[in-house]
PDB file of N, CA and C in Angstrom:
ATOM      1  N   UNK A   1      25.471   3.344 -47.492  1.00  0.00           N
ATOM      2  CA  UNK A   1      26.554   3.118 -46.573  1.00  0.00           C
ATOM      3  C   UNK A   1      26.451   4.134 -45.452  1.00  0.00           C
ATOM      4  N   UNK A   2      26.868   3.511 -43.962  1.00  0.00           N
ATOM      5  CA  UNK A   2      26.969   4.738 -42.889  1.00  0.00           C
ATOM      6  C   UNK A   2      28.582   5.334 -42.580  1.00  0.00           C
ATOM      7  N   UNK A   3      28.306   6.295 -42.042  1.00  0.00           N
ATOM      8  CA  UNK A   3      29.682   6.624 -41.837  1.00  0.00           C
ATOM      9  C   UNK A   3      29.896   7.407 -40.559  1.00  0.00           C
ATOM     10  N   UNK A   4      30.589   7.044 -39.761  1.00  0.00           N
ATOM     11  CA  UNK A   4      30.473   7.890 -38.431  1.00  0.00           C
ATOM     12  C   UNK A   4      31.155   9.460 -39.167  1.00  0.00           C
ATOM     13  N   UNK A   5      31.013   9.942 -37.864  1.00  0.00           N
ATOM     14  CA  UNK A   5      31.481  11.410 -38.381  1.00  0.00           C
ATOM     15  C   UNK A   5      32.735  11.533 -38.255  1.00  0.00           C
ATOM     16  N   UNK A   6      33.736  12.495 -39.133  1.00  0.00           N
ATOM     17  CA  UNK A   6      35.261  12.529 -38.976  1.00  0.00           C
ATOM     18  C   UNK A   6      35.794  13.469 -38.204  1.00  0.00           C
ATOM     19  N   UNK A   7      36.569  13.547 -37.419  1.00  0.00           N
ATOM     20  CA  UNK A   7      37.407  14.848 -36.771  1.00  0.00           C
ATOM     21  C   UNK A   7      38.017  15.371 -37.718  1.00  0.00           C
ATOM     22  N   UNK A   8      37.817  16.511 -37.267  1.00  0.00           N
ATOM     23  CA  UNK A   8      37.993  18.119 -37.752  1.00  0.00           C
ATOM     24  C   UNK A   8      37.340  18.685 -39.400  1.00  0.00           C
ATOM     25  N   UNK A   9      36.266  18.100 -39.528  1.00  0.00           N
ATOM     26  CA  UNK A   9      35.969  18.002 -40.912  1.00  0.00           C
ATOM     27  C   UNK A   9      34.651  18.924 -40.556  1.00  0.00           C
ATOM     28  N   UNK A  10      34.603  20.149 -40.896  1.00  0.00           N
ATOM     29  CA  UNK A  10      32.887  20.608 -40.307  1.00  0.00           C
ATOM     30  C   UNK A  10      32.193  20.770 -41.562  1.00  0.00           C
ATOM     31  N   UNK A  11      30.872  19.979 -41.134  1.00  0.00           N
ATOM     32  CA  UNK A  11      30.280  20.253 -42.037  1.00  0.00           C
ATOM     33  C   UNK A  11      28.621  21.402 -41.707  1.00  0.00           C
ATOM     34  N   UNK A  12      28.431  21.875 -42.929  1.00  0.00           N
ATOM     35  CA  UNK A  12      27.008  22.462 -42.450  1.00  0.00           C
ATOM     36  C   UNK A  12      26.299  22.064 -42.860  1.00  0.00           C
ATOM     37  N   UNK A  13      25.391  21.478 -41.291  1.00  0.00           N
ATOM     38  CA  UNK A  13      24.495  20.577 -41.534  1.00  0.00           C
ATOM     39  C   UNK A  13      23.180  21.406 -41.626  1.00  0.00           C
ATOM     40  N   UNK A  14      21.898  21.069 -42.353  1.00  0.00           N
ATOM     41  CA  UNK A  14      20.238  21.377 -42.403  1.00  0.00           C
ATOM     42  C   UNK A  14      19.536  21.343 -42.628  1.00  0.00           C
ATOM     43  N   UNK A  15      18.739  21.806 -41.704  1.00  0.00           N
ATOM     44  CA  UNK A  15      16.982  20.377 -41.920  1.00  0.00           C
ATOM     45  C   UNK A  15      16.271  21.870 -42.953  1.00  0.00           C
ATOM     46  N   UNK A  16      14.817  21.164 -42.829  1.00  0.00           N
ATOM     47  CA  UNK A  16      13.943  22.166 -43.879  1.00  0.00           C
ATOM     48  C   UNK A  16      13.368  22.910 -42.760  1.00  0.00           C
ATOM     49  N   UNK A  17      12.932  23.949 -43.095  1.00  0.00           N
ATOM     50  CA  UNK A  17      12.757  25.102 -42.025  1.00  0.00           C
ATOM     51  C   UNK A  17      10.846  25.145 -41.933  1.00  0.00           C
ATOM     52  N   UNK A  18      10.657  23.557 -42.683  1.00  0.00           N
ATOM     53  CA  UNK A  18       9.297  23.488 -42.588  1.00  0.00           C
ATOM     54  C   UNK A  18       9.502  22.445 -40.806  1.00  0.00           C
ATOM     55  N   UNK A  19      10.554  21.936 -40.573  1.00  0.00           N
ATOM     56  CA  UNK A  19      10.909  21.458 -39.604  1.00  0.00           C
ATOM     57  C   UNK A  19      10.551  22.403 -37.755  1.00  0.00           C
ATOM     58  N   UNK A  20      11.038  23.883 -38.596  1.00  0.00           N
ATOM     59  CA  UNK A  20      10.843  24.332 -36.895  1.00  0.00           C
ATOM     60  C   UNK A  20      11.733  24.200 -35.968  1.00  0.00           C
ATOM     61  N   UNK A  21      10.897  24.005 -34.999  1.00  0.00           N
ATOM     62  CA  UNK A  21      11.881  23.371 -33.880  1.00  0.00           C
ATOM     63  C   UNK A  21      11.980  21.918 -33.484  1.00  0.00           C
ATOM     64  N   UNK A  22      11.159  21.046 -34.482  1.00  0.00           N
ATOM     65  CA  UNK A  22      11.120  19.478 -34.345  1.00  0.00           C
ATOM     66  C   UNK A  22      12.093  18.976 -34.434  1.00  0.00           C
ATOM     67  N   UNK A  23      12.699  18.229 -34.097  1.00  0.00           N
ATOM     68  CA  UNK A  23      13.945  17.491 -33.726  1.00  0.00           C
ATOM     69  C   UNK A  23      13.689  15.539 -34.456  1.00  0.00           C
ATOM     70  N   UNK A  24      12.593  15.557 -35.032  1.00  0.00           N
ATOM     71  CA  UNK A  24      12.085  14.628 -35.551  1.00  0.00           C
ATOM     72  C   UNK A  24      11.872  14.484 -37.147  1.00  0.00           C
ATOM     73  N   UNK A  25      13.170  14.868 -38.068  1.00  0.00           N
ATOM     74  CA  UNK A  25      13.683  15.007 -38.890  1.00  0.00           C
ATOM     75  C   UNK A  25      14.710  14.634 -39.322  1.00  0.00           C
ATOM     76  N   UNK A  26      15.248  15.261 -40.406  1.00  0.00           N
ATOM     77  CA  UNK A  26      16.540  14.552 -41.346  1.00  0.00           C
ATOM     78  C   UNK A  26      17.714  15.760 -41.540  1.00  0.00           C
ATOM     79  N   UNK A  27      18.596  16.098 -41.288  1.00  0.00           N
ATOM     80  CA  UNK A  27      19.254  16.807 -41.670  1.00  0.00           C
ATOM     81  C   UNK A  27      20.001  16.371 -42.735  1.00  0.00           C
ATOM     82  N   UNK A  28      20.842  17.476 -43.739  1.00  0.00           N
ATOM     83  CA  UNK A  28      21.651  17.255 -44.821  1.00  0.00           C
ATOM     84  C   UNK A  28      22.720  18.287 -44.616  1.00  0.00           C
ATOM     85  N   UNK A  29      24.079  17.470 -45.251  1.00  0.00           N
ATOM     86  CA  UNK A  29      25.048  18.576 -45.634  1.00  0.00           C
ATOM     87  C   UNK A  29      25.588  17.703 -46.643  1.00  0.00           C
ATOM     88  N   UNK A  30      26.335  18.834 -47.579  1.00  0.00           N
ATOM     89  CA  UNK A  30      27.063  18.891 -48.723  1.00  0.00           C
ATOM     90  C   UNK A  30      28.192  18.272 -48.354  1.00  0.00           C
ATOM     91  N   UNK A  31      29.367  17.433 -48.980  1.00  0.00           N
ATOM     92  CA  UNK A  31      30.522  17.288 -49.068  1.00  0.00           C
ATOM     93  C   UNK A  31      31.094  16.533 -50.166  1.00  0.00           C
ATOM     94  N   UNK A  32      31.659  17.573 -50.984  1.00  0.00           N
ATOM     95  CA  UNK A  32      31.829  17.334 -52.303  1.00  0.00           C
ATOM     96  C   UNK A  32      30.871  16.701 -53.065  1.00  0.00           C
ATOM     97  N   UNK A  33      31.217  15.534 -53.730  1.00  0.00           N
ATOM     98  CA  UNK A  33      29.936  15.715 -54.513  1.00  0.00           C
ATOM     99  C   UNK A  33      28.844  14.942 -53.840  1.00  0.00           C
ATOM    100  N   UNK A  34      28.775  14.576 -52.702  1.00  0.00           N
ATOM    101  CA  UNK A  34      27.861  13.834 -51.839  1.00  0.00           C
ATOM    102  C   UNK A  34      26.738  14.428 -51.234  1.00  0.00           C
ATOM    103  N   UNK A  35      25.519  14.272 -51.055  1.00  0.00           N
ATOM    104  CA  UNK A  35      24.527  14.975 -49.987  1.00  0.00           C
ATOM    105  C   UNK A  35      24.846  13.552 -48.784  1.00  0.00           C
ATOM    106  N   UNK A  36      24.995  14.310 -47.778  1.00  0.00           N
ATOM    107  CA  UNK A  36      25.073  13.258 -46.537  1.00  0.00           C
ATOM    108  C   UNK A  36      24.129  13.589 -45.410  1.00  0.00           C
ATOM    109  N   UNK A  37      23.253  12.556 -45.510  1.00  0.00           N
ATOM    110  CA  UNK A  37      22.173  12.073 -44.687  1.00  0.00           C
ATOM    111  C   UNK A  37      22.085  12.145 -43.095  1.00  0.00           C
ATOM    112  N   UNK A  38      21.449  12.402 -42.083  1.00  0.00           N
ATOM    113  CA  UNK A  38      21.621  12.068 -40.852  1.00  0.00           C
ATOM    114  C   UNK A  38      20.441  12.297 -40.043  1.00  0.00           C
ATOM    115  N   UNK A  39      20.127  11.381 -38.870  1.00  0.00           N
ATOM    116  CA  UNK A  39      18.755  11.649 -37.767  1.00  0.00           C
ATOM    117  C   UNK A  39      19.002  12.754 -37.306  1.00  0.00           C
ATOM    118  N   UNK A  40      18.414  13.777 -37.302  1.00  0.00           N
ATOM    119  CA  UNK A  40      18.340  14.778 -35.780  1.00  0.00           C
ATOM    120  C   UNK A  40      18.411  14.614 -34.787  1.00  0.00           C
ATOM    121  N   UNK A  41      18.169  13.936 -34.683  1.00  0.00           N
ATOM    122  CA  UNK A  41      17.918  13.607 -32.879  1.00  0.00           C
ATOM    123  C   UNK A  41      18.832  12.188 -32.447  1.00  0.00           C
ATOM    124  N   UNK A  42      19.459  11.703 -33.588  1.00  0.00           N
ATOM    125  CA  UNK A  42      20.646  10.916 -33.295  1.00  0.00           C
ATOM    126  C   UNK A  42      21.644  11.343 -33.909  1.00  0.00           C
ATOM    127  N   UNK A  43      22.430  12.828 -33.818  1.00  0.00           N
ATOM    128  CA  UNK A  43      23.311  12.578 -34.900  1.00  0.00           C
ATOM    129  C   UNK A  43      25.375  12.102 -34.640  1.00  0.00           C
ATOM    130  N   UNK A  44      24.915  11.362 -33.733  1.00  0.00           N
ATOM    131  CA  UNK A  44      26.543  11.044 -33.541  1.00  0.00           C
ATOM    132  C   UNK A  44      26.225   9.604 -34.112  1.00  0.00           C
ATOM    133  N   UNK A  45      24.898   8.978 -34.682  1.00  0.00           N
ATOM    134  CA  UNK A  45      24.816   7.804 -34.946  1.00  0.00           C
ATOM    135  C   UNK A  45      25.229   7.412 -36.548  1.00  0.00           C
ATOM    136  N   UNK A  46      25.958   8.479 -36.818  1.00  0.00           N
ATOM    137  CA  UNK A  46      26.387   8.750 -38.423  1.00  0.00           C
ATOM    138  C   UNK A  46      25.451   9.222 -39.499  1.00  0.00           C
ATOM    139  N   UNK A  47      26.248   8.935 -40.560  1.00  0.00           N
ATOM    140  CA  UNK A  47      25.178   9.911 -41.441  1.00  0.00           C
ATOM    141  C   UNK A  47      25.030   8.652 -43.093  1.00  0.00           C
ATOM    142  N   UNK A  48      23.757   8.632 -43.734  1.00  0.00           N
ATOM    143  CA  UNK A  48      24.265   8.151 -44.975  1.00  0.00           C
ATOM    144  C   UNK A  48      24.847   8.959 -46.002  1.00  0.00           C
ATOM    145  N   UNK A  49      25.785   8.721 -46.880  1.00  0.00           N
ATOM    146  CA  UNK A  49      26.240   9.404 -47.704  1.00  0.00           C
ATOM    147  C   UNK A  49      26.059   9.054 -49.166  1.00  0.00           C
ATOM    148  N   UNK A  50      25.217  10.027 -50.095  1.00  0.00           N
ATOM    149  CA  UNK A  50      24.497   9.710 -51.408  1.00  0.00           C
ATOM    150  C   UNK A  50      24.847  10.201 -52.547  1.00  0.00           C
ATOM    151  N   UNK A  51      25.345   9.371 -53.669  1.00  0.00           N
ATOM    152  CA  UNK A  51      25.462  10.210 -55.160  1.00  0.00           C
ATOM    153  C   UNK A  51      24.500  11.304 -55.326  1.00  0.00           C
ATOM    154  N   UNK A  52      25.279  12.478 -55.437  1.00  0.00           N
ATOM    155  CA  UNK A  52      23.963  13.322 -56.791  1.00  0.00           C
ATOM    156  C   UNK A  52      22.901  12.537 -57.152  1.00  0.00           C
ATOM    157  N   UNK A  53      22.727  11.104 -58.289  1.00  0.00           N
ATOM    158  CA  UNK A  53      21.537  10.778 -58.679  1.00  0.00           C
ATOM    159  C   UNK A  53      20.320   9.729 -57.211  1.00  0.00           C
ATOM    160  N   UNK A  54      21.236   9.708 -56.148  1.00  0.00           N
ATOM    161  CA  UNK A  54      20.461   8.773 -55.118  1.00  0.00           C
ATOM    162  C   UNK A  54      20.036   9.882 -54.515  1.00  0.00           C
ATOM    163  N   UNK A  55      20.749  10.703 -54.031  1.00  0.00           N
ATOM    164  CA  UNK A  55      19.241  12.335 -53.457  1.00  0.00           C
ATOM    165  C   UNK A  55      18.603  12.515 -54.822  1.00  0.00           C
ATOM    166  N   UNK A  56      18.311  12.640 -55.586  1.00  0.00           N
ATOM    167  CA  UNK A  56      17.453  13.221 -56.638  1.00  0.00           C
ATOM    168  C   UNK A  56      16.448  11.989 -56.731  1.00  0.00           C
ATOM    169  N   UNK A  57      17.142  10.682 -57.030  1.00  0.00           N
ATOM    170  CA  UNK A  57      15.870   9.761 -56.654  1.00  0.00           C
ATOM    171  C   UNK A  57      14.640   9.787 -55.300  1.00  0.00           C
ATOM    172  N   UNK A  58      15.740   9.719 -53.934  1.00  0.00           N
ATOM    173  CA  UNK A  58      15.181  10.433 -52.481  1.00  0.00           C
ATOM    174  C   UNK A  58      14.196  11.493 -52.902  1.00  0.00           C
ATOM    175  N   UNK A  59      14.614  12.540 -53.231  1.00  0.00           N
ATOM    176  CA  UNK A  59      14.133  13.527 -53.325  1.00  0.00           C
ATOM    177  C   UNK A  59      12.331  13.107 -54.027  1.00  0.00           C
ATOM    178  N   UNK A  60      12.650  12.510 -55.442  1.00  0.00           N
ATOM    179  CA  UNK A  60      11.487  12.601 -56.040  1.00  0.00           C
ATOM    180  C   UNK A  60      10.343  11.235 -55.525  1.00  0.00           C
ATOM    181  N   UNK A  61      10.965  10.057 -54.972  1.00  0.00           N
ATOM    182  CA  UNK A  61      10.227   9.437 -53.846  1.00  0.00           C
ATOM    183  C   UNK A  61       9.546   9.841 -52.811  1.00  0.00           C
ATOM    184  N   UNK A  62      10.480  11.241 -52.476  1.00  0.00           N
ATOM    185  CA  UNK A  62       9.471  11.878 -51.169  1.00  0.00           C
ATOM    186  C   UNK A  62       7.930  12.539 -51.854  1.00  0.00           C
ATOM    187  N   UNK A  63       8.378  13.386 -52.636  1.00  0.00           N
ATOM    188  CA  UNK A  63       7.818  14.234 -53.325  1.00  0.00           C
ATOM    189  C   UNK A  63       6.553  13.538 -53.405  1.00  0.00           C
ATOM    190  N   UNK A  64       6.658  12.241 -54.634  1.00  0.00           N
ATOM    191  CA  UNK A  64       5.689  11.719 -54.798  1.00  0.00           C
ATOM    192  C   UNK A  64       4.727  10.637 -53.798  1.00  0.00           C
ATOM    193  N   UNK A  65       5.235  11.011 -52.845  1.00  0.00           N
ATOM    194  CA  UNK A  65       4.668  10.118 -51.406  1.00  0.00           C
ATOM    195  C   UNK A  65       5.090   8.621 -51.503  1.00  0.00           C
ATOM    196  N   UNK A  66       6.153   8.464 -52.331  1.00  0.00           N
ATOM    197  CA  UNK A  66       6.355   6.775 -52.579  1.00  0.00           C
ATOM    198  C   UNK A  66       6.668   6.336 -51.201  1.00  0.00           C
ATOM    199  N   UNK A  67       7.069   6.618 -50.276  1.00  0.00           N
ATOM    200  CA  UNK A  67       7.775   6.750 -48.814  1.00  0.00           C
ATOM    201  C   UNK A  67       6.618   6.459 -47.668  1.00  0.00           C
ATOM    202  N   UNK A  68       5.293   6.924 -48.071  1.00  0.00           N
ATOM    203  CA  UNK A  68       4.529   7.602 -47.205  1.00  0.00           C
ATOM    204  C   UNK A  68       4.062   6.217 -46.120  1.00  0.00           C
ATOM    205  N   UNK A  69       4.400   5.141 -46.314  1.00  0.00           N
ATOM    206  CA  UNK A  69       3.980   3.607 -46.209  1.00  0.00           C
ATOM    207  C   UNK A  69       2.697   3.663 -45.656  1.00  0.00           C
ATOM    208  N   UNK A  70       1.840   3.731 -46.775  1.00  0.00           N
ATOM    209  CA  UNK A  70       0.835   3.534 -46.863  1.00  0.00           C
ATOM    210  C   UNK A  70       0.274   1.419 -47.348  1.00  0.00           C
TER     211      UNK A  70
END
């Protein structure tokens, strides 16, 4: 699901610091029990917002290059 962003709600958002200064990435922030998703370089275009077990799936898809579309 997307979700635009809410007023007055700040969150801290951040990419991996293997990122740099690329702007061609994913940022994350915490909110409650959610990791919430978003483009860098689009981020007023909302964010997805994921159970605990859907980042840990994410997570181990990346890991294992399932993503890599090969």
């Amino acid at each position: 699901m997307v979700y635009r962003s809410t007023p007055r709600v700040v969150l801290n958002w951040r990419k991996s610091s293997a990122s740099a200064n690329d702007s061609n990435c994913v940022e994350v922030a915490a909110s409650g029990p959610s990791v919430l998703v978003r483009d860098s370089r689009n981020p007023s275009a909302g964010h997805l917002a994921l159970a605990p077990a859907q980042w840990q799936g994410l997570l181990t898809a990346v890991r294992n290059g399932d993503l890599d579309g090969r």
